[in-house]
Protein backbone atom coordinates (compact mmCIF):
# COMPACT_ATOMS: atom_id res chain seq x y z
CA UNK A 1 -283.94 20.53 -48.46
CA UNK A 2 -281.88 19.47 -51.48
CA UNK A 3 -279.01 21.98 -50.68
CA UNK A 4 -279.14 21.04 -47.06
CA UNK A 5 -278.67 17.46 -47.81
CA UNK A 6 -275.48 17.83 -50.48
CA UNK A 7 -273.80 20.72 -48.45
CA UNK A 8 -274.12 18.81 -44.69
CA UNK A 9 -272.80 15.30 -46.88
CA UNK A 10 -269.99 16.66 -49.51
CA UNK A 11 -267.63 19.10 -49.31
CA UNK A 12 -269.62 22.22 -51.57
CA UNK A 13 -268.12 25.30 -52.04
CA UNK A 14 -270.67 28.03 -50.57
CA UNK A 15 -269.87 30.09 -53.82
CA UNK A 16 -271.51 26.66 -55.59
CA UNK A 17 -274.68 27.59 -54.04
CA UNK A 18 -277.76 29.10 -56.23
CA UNK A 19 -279.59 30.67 -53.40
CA UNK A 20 -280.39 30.44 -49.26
CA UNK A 21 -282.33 27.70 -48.57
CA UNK A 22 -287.08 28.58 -48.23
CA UNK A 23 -289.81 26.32 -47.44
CA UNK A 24 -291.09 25.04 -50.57
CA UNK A 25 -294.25 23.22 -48.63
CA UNK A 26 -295.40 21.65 -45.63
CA UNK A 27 -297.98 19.24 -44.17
CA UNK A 28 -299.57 18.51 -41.11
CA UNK A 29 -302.31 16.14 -38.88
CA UNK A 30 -303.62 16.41 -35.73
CA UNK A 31 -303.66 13.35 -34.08
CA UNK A 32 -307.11 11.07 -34.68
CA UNK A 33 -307.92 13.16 -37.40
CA UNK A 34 -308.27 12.15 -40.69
CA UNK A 35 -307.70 15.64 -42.14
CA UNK A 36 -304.01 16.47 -43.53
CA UNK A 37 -303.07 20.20 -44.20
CA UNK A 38 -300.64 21.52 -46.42
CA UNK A 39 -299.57 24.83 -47.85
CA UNK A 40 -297.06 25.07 -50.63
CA UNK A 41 -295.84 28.01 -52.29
CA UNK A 42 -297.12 29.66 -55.52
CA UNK A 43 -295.43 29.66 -58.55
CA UNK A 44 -294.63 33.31 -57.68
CA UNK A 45 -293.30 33.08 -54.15
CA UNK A 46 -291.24 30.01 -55.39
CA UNK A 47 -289.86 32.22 -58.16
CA UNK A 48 -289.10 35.13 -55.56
CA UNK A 49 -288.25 32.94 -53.08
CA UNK A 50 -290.70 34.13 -50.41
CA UNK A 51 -291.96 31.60 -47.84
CA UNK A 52 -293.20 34.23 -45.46
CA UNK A 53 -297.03 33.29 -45.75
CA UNK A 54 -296.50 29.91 -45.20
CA UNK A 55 -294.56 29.94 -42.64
CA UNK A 56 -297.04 31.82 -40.71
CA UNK A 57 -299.47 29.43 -41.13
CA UNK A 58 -297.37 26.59 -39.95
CA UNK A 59 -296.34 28.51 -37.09
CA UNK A 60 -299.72 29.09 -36.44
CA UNK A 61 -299.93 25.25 -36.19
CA UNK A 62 -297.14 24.87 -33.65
CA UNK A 63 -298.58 27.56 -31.16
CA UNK A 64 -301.97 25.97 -30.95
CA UNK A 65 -300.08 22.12 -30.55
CA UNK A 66 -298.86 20.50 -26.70
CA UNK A 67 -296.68 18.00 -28.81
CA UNK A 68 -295.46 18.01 -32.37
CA UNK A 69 -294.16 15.27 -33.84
CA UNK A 70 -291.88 16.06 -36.67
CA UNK A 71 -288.74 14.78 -38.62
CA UNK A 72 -285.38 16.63 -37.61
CA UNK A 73 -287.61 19.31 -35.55
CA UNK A 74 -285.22 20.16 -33.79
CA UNK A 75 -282.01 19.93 -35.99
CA UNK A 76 -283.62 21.81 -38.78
CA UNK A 77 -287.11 23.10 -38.84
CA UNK A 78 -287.39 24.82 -36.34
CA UNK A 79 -283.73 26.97 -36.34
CA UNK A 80 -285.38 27.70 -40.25
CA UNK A 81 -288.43 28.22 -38.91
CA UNK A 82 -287.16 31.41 -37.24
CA UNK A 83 -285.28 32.65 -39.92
């Protein structure tokens, strides 16, 4: 999200960049539940940059939900979502 932010709001060279942008974590509630889940990567995945297990379980999430509420769904998430 970091990158995101500073390359959509200054003027970055891409050759600046460290890395593609992964899904570091996520969280989610159903509504009237008091139960929040989350994944987050291990130190591992983080270090190799794979967000390919979480990222099944969230989409796992969003095929069993009639609604999802979410910040910049449809901007952002989503698009990386499918990457």
């Amino acid at each position: 999200m970091f990158y995101y932010i500073l390359l959509n709001c200054q003027n970055i060279n891409l050759e600046a960049t460290i890395s593609e942008w992964f899904m570091l974590c996520w969280s989610a509630k159903w509504l009237y539940s008091n139960e929040v889940m989350s994944r987050r990567l291990t130190s591992e995945e983080a270090l190799n940059e794979d967000d390919s297990r979480i990222v099944k379980d969230l989409w796992k999430l969003v095929n069993e939900a009639d609604i999802i509420i979410a910040h910049n769904a449809k901007q952002a998430d989503i698009k990386w979502m499918n990457t």
